[in-house]
Each structure stands twice: as C-alpha cells, then as structure tokens.
PDB file of N, CA and C in Angstrom:
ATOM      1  N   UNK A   1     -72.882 -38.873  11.211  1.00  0.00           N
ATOM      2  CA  UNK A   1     -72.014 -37.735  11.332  1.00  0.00           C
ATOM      3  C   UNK A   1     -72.776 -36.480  11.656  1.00  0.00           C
ATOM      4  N   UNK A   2     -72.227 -35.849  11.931  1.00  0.00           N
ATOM      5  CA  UNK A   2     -72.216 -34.247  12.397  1.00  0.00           C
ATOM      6  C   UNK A   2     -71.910 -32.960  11.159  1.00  0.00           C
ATOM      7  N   UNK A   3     -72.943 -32.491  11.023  1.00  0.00           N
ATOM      8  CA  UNK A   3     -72.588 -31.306  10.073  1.00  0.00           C
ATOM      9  C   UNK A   3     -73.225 -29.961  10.478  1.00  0.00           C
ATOM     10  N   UNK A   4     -72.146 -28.996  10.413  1.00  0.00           N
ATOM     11  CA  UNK A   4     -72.610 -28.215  10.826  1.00  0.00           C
ATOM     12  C   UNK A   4     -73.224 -26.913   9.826  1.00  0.00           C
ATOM     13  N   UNK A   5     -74.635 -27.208   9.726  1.00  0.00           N
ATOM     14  CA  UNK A   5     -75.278 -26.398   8.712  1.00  0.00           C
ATOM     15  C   UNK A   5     -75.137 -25.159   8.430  1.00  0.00           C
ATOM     16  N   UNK A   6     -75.551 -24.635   9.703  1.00  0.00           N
ATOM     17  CA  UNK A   6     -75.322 -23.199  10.330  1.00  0.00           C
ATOM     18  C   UNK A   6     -74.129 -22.861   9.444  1.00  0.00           C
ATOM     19  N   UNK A   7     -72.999 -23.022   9.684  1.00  0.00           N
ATOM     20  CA  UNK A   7     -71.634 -22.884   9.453  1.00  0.00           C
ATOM     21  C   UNK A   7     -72.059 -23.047   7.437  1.00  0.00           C
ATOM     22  N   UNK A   8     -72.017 -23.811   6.665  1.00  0.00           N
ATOM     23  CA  UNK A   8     -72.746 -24.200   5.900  1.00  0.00           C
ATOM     24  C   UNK A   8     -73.366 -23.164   5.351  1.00  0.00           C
ATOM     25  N   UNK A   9     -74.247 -22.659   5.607  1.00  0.00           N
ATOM     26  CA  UNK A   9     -74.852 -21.739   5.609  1.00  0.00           C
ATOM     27  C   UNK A   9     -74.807 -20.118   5.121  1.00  0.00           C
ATOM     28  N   UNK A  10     -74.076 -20.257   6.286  1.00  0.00           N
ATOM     29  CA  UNK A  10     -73.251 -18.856   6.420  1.00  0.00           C
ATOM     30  C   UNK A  10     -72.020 -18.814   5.379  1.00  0.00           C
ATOM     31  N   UNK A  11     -71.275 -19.526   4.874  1.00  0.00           N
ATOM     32  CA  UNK A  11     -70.482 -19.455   4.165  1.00  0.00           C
ATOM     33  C   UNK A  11     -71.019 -19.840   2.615  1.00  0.00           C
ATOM     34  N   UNK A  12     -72.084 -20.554   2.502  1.00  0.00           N
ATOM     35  CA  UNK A  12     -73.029 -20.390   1.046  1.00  0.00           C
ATOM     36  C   UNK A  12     -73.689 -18.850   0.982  1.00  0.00           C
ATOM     37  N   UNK A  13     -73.977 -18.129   1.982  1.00  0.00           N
ATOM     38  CA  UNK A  13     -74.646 -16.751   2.026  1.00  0.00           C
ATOM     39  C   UNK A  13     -73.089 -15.451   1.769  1.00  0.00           C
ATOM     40  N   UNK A  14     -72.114 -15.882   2.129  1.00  0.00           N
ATOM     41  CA  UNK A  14     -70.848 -15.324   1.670  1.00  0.00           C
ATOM     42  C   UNK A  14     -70.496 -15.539   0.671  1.00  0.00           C
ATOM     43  N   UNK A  15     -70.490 -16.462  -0.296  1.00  0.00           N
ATOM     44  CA  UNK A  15     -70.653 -16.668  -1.527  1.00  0.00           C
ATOM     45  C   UNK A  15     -71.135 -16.444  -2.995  1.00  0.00           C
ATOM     46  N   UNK A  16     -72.608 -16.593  -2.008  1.00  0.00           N
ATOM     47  CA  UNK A  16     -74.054 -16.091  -3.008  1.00  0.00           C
ATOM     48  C   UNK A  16     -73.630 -14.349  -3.216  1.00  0.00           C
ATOM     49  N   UNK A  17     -72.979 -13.589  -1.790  1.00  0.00           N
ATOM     50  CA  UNK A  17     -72.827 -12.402  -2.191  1.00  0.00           C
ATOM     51  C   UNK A  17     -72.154 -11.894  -3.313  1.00  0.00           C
ATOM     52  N   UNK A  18     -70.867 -12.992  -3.356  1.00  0.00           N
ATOM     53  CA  UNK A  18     -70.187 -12.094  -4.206  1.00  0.00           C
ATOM     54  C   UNK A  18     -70.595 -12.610  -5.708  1.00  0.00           C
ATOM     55  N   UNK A  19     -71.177 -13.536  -5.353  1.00  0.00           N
ATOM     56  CA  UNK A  19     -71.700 -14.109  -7.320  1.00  0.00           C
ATOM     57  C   UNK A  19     -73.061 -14.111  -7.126  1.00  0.00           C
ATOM     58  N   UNK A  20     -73.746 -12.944  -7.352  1.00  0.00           N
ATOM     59  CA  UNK A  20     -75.528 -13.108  -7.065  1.00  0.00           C
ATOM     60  C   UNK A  20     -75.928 -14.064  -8.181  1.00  0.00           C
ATOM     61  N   UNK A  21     -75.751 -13.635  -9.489  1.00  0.00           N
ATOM     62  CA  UNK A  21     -75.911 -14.467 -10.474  1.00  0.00           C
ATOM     63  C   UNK A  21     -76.335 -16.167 -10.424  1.00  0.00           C
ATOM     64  N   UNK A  22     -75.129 -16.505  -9.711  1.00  0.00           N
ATOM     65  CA  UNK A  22     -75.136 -18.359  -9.662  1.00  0.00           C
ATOM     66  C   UNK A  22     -76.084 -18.596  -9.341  1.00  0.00           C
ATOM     67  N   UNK A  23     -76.855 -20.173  -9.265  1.00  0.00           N
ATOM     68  CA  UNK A  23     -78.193 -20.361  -8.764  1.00  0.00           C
ATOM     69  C   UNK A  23     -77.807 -21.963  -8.663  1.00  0.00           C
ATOM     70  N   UNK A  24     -76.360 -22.878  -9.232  1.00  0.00           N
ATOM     71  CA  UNK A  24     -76.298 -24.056  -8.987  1.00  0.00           C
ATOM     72  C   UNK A  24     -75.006 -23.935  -8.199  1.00  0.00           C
ATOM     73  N   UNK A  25     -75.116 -25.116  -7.373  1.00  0.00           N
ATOM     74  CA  UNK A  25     -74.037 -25.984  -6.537  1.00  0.00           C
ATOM     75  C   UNK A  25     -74.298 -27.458  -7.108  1.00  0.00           C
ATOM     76  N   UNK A  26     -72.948 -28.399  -7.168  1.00  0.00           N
ATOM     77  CA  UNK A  26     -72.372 -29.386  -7.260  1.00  0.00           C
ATOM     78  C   UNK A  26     -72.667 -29.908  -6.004  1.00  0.00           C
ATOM     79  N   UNK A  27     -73.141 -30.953  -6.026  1.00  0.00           N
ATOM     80  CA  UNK A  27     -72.878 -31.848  -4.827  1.00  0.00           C
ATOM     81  C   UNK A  27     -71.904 -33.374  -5.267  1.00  0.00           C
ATOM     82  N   UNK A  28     -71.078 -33.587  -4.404  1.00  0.00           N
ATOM     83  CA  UNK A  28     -70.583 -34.967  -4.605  1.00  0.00           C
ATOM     84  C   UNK A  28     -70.411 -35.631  -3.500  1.00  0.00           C
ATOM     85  N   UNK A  29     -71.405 -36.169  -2.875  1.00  0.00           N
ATOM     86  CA  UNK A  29     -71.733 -36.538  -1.442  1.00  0.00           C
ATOM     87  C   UNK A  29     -70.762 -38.010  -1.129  1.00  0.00           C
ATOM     88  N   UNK A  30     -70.433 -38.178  -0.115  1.00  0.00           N
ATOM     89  CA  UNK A  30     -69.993 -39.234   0.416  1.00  0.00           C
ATOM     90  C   UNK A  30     -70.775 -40.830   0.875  1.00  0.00           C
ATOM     91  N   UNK A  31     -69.768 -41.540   0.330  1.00  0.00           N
ATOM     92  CA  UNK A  31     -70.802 -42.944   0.410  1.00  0.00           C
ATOM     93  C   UNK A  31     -71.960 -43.256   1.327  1.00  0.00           C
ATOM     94  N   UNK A  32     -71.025 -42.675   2.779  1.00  0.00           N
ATOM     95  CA  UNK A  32     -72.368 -42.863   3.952  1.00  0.00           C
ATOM     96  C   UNK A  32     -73.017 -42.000   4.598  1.00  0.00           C
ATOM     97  N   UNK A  33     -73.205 -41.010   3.505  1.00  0.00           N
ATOM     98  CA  UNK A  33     -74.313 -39.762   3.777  1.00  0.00           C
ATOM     99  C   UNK A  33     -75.308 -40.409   3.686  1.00  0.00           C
ATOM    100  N   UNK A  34     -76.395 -39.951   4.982  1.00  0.00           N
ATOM    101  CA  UNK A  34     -77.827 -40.682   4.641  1.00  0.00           C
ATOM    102  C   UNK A  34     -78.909 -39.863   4.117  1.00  0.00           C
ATOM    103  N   UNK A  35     -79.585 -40.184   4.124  1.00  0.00           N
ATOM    104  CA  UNK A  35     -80.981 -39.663   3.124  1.00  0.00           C
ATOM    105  C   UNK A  35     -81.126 -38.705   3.571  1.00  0.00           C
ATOM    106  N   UNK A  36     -81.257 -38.425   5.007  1.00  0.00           N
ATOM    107  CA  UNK A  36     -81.648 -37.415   5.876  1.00  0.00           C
ATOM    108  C   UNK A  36     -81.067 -36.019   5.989  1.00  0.00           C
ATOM    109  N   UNK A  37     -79.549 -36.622   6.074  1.00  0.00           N
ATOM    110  CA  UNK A  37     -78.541 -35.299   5.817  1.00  0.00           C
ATOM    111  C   UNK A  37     -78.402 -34.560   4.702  1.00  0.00           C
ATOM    112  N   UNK A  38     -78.698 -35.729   3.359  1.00  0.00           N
ATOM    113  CA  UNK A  38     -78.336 -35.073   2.176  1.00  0.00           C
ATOM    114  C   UNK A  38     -79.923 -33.810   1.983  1.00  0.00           C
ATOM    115  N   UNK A  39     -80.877 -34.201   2.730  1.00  0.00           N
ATOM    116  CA  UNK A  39     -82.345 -33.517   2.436  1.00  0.00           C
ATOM    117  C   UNK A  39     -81.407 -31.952   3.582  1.00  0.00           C
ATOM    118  N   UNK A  40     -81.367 -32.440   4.463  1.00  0.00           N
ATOM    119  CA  UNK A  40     -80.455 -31.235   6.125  1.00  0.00           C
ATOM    120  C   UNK A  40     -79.385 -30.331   4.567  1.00  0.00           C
ATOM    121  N   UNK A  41     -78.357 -31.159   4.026  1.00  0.00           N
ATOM    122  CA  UNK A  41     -77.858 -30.009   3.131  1.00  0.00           C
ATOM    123  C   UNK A  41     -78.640 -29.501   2.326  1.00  0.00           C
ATOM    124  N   UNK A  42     -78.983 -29.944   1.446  1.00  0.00           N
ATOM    125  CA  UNK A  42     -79.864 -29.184   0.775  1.00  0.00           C
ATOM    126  C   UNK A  42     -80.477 -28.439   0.771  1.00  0.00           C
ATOM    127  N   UNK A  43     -81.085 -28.607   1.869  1.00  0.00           N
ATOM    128  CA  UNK A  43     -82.162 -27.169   2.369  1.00  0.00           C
ATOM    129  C   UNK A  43     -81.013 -25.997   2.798  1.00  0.00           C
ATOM    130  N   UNK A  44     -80.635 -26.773   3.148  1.00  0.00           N
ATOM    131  CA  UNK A  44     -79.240 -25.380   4.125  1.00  0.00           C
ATOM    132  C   UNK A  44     -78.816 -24.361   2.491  1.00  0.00           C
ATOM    133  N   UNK A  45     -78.312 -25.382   1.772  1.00  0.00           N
ATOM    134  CA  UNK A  45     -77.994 -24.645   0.447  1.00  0.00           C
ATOM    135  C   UNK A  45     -79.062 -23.827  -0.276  1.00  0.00           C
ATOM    136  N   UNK A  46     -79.979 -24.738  -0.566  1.00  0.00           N
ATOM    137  CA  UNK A  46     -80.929 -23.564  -1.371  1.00  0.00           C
ATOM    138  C   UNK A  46     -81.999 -22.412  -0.536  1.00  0.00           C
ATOM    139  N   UNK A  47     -82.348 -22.465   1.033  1.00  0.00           N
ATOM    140  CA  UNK A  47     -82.735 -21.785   0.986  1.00  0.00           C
ATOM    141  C   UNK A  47     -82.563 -20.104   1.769  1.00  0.00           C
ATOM    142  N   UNK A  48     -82.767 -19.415   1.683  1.00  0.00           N
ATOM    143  CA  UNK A  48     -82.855 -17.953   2.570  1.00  0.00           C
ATOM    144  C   UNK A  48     -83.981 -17.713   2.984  1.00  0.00           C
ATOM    145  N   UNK A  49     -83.181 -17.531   4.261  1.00  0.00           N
ATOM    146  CA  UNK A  49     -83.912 -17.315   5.685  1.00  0.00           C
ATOM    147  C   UNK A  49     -84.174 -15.600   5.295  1.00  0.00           C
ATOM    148  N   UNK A  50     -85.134 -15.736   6.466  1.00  0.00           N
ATOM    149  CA  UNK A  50     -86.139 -14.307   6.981  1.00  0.00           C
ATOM    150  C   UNK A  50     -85.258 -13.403   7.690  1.00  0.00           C
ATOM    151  N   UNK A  51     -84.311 -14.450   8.369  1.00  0.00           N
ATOM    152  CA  UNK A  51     -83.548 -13.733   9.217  1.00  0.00           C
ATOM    153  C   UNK A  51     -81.820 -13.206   8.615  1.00  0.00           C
ATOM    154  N   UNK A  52     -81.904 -13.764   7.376  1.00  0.00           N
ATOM    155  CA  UNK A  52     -80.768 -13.668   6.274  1.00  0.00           C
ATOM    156  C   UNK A  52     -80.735 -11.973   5.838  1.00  0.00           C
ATOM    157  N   UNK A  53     -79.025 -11.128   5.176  1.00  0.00           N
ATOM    158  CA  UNK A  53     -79.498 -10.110   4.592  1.00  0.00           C
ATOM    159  C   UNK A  53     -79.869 -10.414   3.749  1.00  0.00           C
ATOM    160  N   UNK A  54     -80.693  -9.260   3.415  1.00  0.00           N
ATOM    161  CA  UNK A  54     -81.560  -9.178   1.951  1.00  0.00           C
ATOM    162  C   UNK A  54     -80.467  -9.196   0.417  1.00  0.00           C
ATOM    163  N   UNK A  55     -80.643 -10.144  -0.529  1.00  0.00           N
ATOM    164  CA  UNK A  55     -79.663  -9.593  -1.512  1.00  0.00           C
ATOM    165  C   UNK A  55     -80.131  -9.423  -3.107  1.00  0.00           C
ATOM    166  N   UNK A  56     -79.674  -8.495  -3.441  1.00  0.00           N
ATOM    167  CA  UNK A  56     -80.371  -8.157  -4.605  1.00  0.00           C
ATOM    168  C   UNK A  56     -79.433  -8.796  -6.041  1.00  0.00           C
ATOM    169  N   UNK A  57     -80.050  -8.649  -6.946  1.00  0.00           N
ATOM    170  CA  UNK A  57     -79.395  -8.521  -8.621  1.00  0.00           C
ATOM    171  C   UNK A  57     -79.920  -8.127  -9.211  1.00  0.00           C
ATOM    172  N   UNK A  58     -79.595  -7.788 -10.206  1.00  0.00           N
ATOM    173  CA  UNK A  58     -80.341  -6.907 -11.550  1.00  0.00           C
ATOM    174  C   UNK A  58     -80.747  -8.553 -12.272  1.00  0.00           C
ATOM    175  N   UNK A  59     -82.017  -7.791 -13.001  1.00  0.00           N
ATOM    176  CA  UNK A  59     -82.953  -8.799 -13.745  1.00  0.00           C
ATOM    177  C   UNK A  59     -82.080  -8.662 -14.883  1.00  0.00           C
ATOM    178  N   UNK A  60     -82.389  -9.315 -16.252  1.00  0.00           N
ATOM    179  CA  UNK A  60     -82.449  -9.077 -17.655  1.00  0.00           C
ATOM    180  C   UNK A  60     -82.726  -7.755 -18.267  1.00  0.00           C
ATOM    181  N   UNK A  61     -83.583  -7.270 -17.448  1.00  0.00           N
ATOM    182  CA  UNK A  61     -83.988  -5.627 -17.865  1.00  0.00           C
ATOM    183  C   UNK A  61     -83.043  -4.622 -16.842  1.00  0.00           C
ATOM    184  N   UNK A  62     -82.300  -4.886 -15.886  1.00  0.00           N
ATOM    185  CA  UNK A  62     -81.498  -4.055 -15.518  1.00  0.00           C
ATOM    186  C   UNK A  62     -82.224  -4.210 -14.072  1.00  0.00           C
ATOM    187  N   UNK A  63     -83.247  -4.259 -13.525  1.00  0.00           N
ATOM    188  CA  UNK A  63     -84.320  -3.907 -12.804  1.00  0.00           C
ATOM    189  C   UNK A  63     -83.809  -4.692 -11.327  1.00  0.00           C
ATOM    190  N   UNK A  64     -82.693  -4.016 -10.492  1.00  0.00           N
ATOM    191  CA  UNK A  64     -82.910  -5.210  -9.376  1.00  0.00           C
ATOM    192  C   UNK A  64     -84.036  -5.646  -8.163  1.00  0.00           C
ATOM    193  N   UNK A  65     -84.104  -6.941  -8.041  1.00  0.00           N
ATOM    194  CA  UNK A  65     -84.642  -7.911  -7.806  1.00  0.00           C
ATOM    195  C   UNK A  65     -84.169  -8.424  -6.559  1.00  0.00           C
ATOM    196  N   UNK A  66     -84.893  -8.548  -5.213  1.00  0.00           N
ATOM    197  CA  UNK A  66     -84.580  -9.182  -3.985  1.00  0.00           C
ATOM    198  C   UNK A  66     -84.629 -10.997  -4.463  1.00  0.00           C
ATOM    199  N   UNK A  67     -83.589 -11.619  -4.140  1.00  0.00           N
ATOM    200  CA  UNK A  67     -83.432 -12.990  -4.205  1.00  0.00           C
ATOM    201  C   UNK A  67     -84.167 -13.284  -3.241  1.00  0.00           C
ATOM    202  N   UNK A  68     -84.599 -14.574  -3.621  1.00  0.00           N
ATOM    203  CA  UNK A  68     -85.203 -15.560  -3.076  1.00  0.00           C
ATOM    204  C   UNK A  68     -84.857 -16.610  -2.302  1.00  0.00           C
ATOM    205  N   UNK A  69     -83.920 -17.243  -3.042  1.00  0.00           N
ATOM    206  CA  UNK A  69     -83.255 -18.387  -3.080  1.00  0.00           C
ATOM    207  C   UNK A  69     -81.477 -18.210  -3.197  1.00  0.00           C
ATOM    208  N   UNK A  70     -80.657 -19.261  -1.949  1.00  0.00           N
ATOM    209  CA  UNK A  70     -79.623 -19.042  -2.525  1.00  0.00           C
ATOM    210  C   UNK A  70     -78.898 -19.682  -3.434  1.00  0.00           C
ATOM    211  N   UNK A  71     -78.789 -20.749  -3.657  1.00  0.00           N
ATOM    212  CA  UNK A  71     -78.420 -21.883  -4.760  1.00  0.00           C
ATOM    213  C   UNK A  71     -79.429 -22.741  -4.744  1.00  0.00           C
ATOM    214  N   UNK A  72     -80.549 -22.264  -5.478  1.00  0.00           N
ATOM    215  CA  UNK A  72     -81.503 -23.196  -5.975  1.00  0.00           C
ATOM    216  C   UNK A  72     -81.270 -24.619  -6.892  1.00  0.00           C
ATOM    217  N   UNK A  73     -80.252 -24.553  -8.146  1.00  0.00           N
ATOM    218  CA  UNK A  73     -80.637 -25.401  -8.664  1.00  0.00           C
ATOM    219  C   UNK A  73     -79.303 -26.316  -7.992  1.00  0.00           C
ATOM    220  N   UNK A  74     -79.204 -27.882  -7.998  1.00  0.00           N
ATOM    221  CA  UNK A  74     -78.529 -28.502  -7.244  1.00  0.00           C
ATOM    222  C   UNK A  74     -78.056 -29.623  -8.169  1.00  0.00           C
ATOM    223  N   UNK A  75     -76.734 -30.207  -7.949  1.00  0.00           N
ATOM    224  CA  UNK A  75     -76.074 -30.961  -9.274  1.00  0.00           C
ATOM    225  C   UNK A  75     -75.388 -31.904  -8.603  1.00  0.00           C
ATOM    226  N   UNK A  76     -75.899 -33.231  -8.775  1.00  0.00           N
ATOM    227  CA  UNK A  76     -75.871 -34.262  -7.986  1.00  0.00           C
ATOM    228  C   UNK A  76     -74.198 -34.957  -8.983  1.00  0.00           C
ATOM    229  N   UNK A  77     -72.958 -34.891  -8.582  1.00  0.00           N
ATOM    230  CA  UNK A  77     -71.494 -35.730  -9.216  1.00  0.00           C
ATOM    231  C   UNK A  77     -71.117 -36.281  -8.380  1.00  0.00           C
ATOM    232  N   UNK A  78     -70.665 -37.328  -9.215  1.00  0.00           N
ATOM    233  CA  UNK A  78     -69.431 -38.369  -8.537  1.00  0.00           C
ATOM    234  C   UNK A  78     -70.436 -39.313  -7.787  1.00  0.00           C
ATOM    235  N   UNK A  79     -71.531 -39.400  -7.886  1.00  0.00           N
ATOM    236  CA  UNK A  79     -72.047 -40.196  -7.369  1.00  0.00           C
ATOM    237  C   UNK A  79     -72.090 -41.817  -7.599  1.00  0.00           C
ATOM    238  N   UNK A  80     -71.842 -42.262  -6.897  1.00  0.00           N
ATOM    239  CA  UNK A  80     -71.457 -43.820  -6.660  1.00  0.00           C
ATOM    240  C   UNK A  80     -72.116 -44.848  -5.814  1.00  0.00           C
ATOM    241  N   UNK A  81     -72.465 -46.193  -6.084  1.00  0.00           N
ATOM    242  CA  UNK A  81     -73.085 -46.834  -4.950  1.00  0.00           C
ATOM    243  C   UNK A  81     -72.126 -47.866  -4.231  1.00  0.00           C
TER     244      UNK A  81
END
C-alpha cells in the first residue's frame, strides 16, 4: 500500500500544536502493514523536521522550551497476528 506520510505528517504537526504537552500516539496497525511502513510511520510521527515550525512549551519551571520531537513515545494496540 500507499501512504501518504507527508499528509501524515502535516496533520500530526497540526495536532502537536494544539496539545504541545502530548508526547504518545496509539498505533493499531493493520494485519498487512509491513515492517517497512510501520518503521516509514513512525518516523513520520515522532520526528520534526528542520524544515518544520518551531514549537515551543513551558518546562516544569515555567521556562519555554523549543520541542524536539513530535510524538515521541509510541503505543503499539490491538495488535494481532
């Protein structure tokens, strides 16, 4: 199959805006996702680009902080063989 990351992407970076906070996504992948794609999402999800806006949050101390990452931590459900 065909996924379009980009797209993907851009709508995880619309997201991340309005909840800076979050740092997990759910995944519940489909039976005949292959190894390859599920590595193609993943990356699409957790990381920010150079060419991404910059987005900030306040730390624990108030102090904001340029993100790094957009949904770093990743939560593998419903998974089935």
């Amino acid at each position: 199959g065909f996924y379009d990351l980009e797209k993907l992407h851009e709508v995880l970076l619309s997201l991340k805006g309005r909840h800076l906070k979050e740092e997990t996504v759910i995944f519940e992948p489909i039976v005949d996702l292959t190894y390859e794609d599920i590595i193609k999402i993943m990356d699409a999800t957790r990381e920010l680009r150079n060419t991404d806006p910059a987005l900030f949050a306040k730390d624990k101390d108030g102090v904001e902080m340029r993100l790094k990452a957009l949904f770093p931590k990743i939560i593998f459900g419903n998974i089935q063989s």
